[in-house]
PDB file of N, CA and C in Angstrom:
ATOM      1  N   UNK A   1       8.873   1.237  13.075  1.00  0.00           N
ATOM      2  CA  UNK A   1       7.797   0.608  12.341  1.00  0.00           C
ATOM      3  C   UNK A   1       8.359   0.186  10.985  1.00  0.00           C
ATOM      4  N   UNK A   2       8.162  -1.116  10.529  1.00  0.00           N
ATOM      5  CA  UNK A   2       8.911  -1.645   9.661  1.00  0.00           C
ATOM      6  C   UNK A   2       7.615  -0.747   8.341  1.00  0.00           C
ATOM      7  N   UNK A   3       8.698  -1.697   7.258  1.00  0.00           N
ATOM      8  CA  UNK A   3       7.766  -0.856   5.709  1.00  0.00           C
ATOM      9  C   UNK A   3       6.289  -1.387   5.451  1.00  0.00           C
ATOM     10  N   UNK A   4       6.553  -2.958   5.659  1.00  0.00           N
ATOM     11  CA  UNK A   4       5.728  -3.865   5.756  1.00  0.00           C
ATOM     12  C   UNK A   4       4.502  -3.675   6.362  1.00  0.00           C
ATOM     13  N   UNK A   5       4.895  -3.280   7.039  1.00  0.00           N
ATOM     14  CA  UNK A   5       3.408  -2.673   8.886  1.00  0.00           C
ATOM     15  C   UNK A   5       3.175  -1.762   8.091  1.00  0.00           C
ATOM     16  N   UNK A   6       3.648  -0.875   7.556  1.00  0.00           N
ATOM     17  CA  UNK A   6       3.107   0.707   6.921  1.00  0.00           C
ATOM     18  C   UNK A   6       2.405   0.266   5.395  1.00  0.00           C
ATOM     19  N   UNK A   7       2.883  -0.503   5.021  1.00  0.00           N
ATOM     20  CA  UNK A   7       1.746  -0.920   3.841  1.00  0.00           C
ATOM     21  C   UNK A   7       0.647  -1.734   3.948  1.00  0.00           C
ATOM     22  N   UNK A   8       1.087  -2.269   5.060  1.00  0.00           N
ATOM     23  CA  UNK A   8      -0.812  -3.006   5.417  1.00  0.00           C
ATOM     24  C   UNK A   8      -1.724  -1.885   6.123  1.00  0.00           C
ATOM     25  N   UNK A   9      -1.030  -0.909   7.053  1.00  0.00           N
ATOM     26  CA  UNK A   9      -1.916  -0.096   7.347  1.00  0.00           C
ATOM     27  C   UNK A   9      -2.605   0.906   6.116  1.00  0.00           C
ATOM     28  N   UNK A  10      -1.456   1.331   5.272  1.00  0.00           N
ATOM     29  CA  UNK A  10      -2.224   1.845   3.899  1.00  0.00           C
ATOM     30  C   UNK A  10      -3.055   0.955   3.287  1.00  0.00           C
ATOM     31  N   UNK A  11      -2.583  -0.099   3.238  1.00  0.00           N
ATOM     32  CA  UNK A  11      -3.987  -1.282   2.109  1.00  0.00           C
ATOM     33  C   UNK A  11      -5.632  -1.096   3.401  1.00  0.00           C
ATOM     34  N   UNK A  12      -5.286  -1.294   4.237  1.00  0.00           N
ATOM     35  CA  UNK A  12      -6.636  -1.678   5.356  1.00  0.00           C
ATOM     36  C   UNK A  12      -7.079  -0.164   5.054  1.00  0.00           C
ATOM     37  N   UNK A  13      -6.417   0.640   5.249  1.00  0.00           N
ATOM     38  CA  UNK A  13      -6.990   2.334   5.024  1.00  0.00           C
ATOM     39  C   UNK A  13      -8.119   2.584   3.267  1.00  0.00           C
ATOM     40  N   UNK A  14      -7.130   2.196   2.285  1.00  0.00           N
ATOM     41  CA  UNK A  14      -7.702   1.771   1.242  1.00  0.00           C
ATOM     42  C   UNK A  14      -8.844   0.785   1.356  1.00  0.00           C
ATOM     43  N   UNK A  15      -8.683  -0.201   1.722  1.00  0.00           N
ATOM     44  CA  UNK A  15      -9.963  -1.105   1.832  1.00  0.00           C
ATOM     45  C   UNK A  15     -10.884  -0.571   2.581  1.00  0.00           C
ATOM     46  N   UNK A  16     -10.750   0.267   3.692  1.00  0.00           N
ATOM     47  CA  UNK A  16     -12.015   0.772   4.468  1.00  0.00           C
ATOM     48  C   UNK A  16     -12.298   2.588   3.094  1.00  0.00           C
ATOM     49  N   UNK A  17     -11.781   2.721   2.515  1.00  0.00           N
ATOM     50  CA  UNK A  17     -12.151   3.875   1.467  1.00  0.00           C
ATOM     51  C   UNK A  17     -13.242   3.158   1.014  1.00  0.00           C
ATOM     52  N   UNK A  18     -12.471   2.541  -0.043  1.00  0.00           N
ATOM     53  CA  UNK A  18     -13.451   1.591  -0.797  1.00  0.00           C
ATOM     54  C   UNK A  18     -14.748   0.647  -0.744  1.00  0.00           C
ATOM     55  N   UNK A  19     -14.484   0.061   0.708  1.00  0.00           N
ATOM     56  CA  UNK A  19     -15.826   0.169   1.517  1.00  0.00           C
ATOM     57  C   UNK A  19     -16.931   1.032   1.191  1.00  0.00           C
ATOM     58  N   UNK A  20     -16.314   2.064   1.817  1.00  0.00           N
ATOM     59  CA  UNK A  20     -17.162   3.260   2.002  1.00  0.00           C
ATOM     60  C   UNK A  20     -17.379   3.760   0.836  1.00  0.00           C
ATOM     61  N   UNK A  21     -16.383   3.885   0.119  1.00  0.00           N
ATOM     62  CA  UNK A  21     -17.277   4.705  -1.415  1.00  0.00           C
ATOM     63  C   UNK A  21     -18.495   3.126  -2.184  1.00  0.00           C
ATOM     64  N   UNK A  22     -18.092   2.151  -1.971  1.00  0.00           N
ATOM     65  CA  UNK A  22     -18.901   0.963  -2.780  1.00  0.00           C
ATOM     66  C   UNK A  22     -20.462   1.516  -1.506  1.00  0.00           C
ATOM     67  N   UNK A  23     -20.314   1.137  -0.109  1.00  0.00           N
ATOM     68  CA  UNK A  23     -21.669   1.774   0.199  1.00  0.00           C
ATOM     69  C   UNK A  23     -22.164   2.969  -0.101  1.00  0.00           C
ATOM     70  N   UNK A  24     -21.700   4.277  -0.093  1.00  0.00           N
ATOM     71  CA  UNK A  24     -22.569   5.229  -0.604  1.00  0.00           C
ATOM     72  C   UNK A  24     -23.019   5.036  -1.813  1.00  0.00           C
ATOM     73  N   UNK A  25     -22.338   4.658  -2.908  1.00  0.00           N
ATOM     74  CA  UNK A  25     -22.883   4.387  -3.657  1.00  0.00           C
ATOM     75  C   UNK A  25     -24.359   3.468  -4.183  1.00  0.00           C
ATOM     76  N   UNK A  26     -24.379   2.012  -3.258  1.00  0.00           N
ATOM     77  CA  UNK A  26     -25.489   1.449  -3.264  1.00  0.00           C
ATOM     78  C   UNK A  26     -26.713   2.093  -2.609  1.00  0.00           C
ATOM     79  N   UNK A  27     -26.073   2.756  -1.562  1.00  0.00           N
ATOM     80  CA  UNK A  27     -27.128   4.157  -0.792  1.00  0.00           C
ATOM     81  C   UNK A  27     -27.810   4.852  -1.753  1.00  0.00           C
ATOM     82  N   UNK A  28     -27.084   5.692  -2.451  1.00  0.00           N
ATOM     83  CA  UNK A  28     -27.362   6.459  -3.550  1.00  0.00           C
ATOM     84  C   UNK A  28     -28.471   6.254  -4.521  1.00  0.00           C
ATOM     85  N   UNK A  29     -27.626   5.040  -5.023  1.00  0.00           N
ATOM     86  CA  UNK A  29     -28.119   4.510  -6.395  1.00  0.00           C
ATOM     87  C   UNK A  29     -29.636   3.591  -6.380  1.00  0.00           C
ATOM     88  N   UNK A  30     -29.917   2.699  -4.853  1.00  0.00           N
ATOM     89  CA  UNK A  30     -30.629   2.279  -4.710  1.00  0.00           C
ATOM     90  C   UNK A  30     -31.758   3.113  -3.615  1.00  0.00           C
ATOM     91  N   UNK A  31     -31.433   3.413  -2.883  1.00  0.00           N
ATOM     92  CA  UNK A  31     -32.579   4.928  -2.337  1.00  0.00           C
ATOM     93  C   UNK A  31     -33.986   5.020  -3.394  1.00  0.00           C
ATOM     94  N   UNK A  32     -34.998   4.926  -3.031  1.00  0.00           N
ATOM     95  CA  UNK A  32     -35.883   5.496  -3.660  1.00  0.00           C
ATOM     96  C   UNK A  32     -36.780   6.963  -3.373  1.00  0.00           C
ATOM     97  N   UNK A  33     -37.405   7.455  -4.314  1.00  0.00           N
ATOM     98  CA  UNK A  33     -37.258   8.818  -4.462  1.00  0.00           C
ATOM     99  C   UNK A  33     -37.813   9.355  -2.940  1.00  0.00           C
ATOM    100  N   UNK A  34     -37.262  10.445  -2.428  1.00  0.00           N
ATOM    101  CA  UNK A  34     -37.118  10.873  -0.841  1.00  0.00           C
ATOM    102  C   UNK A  34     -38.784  11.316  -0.677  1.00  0.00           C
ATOM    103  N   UNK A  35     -39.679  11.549  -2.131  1.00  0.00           N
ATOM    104  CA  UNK A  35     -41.274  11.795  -1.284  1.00  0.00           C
ATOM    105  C   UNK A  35     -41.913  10.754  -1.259  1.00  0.00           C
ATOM    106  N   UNK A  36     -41.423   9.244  -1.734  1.00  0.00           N
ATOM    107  CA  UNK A  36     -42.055   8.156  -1.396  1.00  0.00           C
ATOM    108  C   UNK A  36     -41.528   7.318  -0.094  1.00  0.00           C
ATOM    109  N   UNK A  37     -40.829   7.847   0.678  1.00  0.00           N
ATOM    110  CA  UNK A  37     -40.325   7.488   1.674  1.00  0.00           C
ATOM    111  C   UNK A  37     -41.035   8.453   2.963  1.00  0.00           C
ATOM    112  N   UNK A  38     -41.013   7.034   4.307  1.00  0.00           N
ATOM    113  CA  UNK A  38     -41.808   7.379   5.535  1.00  0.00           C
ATOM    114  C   UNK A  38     -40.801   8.100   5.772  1.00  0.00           C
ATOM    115  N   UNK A  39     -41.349   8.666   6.993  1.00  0.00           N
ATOM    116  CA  UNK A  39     -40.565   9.411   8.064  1.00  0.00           C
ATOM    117  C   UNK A  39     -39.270   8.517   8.824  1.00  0.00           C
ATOM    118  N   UNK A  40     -39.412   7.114   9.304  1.00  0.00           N
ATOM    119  CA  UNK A  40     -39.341   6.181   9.843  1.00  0.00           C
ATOM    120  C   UNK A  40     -37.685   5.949   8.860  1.00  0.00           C
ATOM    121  N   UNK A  41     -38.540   6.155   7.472  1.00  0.00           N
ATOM    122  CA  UNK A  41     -37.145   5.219   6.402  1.00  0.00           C
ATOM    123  C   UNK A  41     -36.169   6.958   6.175  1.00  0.00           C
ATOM    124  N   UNK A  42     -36.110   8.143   6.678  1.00  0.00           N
ATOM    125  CA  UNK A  42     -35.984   8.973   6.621  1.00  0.00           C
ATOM    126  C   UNK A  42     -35.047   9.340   7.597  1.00  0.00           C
ATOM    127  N   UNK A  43     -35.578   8.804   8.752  1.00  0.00           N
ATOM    128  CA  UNK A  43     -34.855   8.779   9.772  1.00  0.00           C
ATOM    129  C   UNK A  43     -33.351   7.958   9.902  1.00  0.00           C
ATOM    130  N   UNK A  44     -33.299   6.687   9.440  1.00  0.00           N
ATOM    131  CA  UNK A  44     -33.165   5.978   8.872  1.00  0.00           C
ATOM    132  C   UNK A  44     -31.595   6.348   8.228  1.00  0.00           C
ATOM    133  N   UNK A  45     -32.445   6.682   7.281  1.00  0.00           N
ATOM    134  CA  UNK A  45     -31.084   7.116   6.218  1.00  0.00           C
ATOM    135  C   UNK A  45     -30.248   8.034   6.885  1.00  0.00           C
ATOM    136  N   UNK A  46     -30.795   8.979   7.398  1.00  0.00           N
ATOM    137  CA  UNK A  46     -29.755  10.527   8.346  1.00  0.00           C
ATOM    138  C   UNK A  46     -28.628   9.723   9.351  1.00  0.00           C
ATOM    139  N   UNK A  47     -29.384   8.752  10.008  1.00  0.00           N
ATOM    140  CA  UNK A  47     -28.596   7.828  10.721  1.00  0.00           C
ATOM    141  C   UNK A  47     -27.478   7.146   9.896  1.00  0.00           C
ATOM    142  N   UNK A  48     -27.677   6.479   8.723  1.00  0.00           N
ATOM    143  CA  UNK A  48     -26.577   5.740   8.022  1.00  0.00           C
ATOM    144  C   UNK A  48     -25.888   6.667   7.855  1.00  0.00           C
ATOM    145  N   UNK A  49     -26.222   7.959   7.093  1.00  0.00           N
ATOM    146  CA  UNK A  49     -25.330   9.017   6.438  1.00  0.00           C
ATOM    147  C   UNK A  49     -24.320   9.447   7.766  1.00  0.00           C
ATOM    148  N   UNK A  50     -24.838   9.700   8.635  1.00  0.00           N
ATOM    149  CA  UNK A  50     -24.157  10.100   9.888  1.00  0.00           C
ATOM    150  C   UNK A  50     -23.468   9.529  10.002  1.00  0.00           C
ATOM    151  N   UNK A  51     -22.814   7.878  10.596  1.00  0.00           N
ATOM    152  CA  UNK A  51     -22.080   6.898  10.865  1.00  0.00           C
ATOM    153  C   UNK A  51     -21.302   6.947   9.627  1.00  0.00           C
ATOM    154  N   UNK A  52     -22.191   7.406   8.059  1.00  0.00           N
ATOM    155  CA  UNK A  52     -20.764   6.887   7.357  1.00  0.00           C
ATOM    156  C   UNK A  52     -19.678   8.288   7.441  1.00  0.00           C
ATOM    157  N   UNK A  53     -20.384   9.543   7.924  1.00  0.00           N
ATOM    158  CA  UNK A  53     -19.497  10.573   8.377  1.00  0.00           C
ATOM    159  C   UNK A  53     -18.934  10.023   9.261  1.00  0.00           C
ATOM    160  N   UNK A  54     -19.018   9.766  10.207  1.00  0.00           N
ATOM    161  CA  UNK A  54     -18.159   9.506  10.991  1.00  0.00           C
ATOM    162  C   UNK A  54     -16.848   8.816  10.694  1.00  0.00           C
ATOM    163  N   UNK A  55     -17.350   7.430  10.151  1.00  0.00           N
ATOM    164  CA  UNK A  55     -16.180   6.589   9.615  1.00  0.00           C
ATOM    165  C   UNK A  55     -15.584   7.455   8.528  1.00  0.00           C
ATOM    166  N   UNK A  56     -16.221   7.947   7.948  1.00  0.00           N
ATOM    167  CA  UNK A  56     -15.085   9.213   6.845  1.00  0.00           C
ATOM    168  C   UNK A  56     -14.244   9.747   7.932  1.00  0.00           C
ATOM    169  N   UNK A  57     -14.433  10.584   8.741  1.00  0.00           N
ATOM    170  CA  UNK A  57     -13.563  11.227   9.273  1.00  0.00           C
ATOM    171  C   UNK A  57     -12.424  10.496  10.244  1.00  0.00           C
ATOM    172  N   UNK A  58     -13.043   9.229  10.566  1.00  0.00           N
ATOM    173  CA  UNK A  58     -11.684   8.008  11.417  1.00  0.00           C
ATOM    174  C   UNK A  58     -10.934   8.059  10.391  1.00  0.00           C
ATOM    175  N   UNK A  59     -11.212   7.797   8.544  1.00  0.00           N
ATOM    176  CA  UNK A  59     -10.802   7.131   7.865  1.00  0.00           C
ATOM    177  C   UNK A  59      -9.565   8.763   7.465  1.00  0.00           C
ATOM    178  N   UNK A  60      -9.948   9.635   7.785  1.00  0.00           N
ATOM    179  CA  UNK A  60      -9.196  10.458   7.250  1.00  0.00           C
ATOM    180  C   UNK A  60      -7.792  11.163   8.292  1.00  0.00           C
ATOM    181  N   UNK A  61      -8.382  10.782   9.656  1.00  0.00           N
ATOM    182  CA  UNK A  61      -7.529  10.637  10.566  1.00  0.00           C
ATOM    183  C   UNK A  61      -6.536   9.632  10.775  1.00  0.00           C
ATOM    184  N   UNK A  62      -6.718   8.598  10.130  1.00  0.00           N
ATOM    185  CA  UNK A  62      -5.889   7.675   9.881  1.00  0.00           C
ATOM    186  C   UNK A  62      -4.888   7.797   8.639  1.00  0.00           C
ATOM    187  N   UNK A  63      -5.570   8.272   7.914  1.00  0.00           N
ATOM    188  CA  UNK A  63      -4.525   8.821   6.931  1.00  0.00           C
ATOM    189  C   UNK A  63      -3.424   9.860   7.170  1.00  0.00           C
ATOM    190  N   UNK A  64      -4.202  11.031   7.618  1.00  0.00           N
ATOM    191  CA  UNK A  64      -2.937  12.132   8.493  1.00  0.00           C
ATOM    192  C   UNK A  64      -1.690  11.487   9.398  1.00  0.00           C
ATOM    193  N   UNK A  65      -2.625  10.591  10.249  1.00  0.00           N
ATOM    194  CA  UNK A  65      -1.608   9.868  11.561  1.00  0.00           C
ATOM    195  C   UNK A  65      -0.238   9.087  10.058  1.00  0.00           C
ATOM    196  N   UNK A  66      -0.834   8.402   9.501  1.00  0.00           N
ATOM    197  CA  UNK A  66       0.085   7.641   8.455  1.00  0.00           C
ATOM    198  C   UNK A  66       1.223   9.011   7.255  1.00  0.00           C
ATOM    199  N   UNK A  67       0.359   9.638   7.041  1.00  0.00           N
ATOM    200  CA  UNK A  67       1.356  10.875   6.551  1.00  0.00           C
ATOM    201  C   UNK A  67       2.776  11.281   7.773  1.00  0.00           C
ATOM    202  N   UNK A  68       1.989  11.371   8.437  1.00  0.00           N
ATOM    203  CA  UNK A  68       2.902  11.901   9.700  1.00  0.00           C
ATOM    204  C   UNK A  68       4.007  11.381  10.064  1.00  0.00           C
ATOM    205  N   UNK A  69       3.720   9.772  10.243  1.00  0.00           N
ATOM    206  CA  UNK A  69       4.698   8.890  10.498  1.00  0.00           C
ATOM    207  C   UNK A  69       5.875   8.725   9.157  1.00  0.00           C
ATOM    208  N   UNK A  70       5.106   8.739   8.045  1.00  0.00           N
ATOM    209  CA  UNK A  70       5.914   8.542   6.959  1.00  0.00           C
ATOM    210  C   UNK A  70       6.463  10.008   6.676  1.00  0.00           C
ATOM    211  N   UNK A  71       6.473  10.919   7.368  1.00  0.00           N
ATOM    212  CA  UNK A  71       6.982  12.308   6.722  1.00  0.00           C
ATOM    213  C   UNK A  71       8.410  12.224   7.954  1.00  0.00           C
ATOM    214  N   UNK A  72       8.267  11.715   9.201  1.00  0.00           N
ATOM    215  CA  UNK A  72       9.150  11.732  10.633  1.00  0.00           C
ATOM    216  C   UNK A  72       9.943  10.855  10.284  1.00  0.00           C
ATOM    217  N   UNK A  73       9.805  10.068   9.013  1.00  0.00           N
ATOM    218  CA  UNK A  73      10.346   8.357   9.209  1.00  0.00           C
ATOM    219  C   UNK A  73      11.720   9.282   8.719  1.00  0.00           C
ATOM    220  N   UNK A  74      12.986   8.754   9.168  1.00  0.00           N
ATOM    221  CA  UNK A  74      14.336   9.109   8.231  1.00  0.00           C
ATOM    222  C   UNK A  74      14.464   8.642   7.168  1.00  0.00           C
ATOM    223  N   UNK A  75      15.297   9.326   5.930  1.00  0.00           N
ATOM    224  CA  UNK A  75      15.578   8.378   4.968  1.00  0.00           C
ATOM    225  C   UNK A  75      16.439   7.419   5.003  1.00  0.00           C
ATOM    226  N   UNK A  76      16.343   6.461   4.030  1.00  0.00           N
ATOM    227  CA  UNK A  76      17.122   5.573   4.217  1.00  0.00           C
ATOM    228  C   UNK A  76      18.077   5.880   3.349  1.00  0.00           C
ATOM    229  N   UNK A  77      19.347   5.644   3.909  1.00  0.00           N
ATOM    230  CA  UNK A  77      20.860   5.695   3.312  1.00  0.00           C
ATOM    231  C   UNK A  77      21.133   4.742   2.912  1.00  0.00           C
ATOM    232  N   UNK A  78      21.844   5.480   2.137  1.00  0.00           N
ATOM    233  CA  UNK A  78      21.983   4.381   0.169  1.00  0.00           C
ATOM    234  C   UNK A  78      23.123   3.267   0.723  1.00  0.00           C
ATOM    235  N   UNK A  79      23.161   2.100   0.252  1.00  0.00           N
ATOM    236  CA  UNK A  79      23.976   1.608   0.812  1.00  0.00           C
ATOM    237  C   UNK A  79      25.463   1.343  -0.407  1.00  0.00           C
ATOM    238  N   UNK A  80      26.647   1.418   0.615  1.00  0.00           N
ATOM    239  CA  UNK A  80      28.023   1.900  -0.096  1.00  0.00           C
ATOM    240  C   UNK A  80      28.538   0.876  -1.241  1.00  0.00           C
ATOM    241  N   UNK A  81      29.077   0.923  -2.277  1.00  0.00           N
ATOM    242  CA  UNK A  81      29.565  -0.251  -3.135  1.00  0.00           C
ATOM    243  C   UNK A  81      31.057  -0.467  -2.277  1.00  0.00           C
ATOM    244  N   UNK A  82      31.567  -2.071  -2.429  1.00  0.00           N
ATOM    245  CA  UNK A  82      32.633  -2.262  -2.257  1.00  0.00           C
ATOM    246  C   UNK A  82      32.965  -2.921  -2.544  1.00  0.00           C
ATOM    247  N   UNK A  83      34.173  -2.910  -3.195  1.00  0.00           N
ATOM    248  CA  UNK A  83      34.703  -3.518  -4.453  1.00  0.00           C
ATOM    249  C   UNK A  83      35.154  -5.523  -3.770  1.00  0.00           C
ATOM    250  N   UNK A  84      34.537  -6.294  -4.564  1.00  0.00           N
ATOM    251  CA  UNK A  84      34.598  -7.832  -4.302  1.00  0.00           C
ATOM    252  C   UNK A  84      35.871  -8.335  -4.961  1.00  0.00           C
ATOM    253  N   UNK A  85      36.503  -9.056  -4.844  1.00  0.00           N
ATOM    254  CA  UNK A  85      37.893  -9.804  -5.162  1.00  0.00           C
ATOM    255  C   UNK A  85      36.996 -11.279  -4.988  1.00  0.00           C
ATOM    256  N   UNK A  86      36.894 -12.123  -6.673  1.00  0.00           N
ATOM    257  CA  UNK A  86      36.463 -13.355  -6.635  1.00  0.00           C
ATOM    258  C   UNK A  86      37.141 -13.809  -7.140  1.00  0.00           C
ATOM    259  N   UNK A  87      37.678 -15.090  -6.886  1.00  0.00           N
ATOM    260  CA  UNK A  87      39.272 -16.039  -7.363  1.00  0.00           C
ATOM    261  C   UNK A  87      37.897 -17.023  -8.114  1.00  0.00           C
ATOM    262  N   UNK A  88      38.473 -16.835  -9.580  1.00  0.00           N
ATOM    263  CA  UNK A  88      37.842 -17.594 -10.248  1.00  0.00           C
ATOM    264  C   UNK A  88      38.599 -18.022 -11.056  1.00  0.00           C
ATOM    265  N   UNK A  89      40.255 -18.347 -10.531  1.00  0.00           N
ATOM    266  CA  UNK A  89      41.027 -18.883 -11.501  1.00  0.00           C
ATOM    267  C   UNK A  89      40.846 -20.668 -12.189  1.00  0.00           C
ATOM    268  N   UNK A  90      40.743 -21.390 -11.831  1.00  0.00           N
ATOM    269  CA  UNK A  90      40.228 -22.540 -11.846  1.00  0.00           C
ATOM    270  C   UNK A  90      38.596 -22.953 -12.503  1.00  0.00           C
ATOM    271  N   UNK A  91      37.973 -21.995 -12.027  1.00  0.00           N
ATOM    272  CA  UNK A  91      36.637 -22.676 -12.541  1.00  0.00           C
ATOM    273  C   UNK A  91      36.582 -22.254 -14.097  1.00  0.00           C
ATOM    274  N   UNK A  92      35.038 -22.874 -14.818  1.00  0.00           N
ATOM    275  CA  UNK A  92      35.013 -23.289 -16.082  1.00  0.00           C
ATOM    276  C   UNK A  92      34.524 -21.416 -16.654  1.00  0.00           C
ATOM    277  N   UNK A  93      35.015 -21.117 -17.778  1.00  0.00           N
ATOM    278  CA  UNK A  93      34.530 -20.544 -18.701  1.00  0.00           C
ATOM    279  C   UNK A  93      34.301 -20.065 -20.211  1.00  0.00           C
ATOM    280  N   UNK A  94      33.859 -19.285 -20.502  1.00  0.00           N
ATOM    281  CA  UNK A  94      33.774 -19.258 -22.247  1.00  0.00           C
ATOM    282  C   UNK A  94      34.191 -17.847 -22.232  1.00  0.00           C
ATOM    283  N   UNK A  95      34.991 -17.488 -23.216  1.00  0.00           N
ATOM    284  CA  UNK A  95      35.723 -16.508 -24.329  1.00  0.00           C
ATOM    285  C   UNK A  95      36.764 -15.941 -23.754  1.00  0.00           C
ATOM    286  N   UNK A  96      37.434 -15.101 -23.809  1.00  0.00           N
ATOM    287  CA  UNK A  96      38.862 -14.359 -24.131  1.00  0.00           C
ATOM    288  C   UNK A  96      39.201 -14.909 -22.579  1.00  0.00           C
ATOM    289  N   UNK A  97      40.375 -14.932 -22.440  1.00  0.00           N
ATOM    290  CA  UNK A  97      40.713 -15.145 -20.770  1.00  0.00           C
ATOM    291  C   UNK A  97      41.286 -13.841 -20.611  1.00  0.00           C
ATOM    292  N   UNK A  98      41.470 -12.962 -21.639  1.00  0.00           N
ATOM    293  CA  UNK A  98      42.233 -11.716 -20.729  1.00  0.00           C
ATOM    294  C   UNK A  98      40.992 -10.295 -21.575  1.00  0.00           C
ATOM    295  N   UNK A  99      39.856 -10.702 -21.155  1.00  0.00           N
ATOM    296  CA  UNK A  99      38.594 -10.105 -21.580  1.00  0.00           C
ATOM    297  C   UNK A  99      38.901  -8.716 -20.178  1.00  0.00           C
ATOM    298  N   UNK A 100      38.402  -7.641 -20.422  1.00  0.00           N
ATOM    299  CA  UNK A 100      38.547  -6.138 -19.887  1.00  0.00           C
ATOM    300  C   UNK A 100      37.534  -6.736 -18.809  1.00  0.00           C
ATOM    301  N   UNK A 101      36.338  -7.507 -19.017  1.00  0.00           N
ATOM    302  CA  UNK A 101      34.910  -7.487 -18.258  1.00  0.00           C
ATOM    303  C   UNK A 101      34.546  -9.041 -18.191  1.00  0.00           C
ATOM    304  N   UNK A 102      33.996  -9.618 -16.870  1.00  0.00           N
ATOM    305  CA  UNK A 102      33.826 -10.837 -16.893  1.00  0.00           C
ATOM    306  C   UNK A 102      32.600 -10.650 -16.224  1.00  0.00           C
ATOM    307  N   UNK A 103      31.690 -11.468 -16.467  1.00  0.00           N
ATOM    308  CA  UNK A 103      30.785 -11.688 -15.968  1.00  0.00           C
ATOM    309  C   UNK A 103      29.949 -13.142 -15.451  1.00  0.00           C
ATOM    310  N   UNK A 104      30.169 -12.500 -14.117  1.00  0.00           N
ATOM    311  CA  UNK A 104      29.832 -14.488 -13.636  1.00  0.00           C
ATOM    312  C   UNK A 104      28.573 -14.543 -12.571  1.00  0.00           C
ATOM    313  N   UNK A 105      28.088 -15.799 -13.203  1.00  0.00           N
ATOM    314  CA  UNK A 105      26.640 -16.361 -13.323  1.00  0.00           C
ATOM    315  C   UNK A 105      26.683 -17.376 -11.675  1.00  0.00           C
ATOM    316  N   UNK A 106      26.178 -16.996 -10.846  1.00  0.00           N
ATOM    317  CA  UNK A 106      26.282 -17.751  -9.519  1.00  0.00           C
ATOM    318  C   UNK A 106      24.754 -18.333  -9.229  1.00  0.00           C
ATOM    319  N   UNK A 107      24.417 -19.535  -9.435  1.00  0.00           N
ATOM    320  CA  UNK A 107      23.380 -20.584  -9.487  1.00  0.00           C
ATOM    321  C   UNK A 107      23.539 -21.473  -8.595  1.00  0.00           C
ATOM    322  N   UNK A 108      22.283 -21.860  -8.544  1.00  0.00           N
ATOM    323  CA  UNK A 108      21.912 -23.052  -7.370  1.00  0.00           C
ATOM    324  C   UNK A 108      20.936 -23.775  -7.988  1.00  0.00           C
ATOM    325  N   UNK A 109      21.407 -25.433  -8.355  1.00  0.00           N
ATOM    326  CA  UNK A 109      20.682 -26.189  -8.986  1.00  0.00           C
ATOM    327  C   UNK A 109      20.116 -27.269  -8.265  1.00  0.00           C
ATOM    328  N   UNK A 110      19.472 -26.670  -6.752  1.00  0.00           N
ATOM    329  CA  UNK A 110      18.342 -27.778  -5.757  1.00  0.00           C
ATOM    330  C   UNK A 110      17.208 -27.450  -6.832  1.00  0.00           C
TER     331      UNK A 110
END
């Protein structure tokens, strides 16, 4: 599973959080007080609250499954330096020619 795949599944995981915390919240906040409410709108609500348990708990199973994978994943090994030989006798430059350190600028002017 590339890195790529594992960060969209974390963003979609995040976006279904956030979902869910932006609805309870309008639940919450907009609800009016529970003794001016029928039986009917009562019922109602136990039902939403339920489903959004539910989706809490997909949402948290999905997170474990994603821990899991990312705890099994191997690390990645550092990759080795090796030393480059660039013949830059000929081309153009500025200051000392027998400078300890050179540093060269490789551009593409499309």
């Amino acid at each position: 599973m590339t890195t790529d795949k594992k960060t969209k599944e974390e963003v979609s995981v995040m976006r279904k959080c956030f979902a869910l915390a932006v609805l309870l919240t309008f639940t919450f906040c907009l609800a009016q007080p529970v003794f001016s409410q029928t039986t009917d709108e009562l019922k109602t609500i136990r039902e939403d609250v339920k489903s959004l348990k539910e989706g809490q708990t997909a949402i948290q199973k999905d997170l474990q499954e994603i821990k899991k994978l990312l705890a099994s994943r191997p690390a990645a090994r550092p990759t080795e330096f090796k030393e480059a030989i660039i013949n830059v006798q000929d081309a153009p430059f500025k200051g000392d020619k027998n400078a300890k350190i050179a540093l060269i600028e490789f551009s593409d002017y499309q």
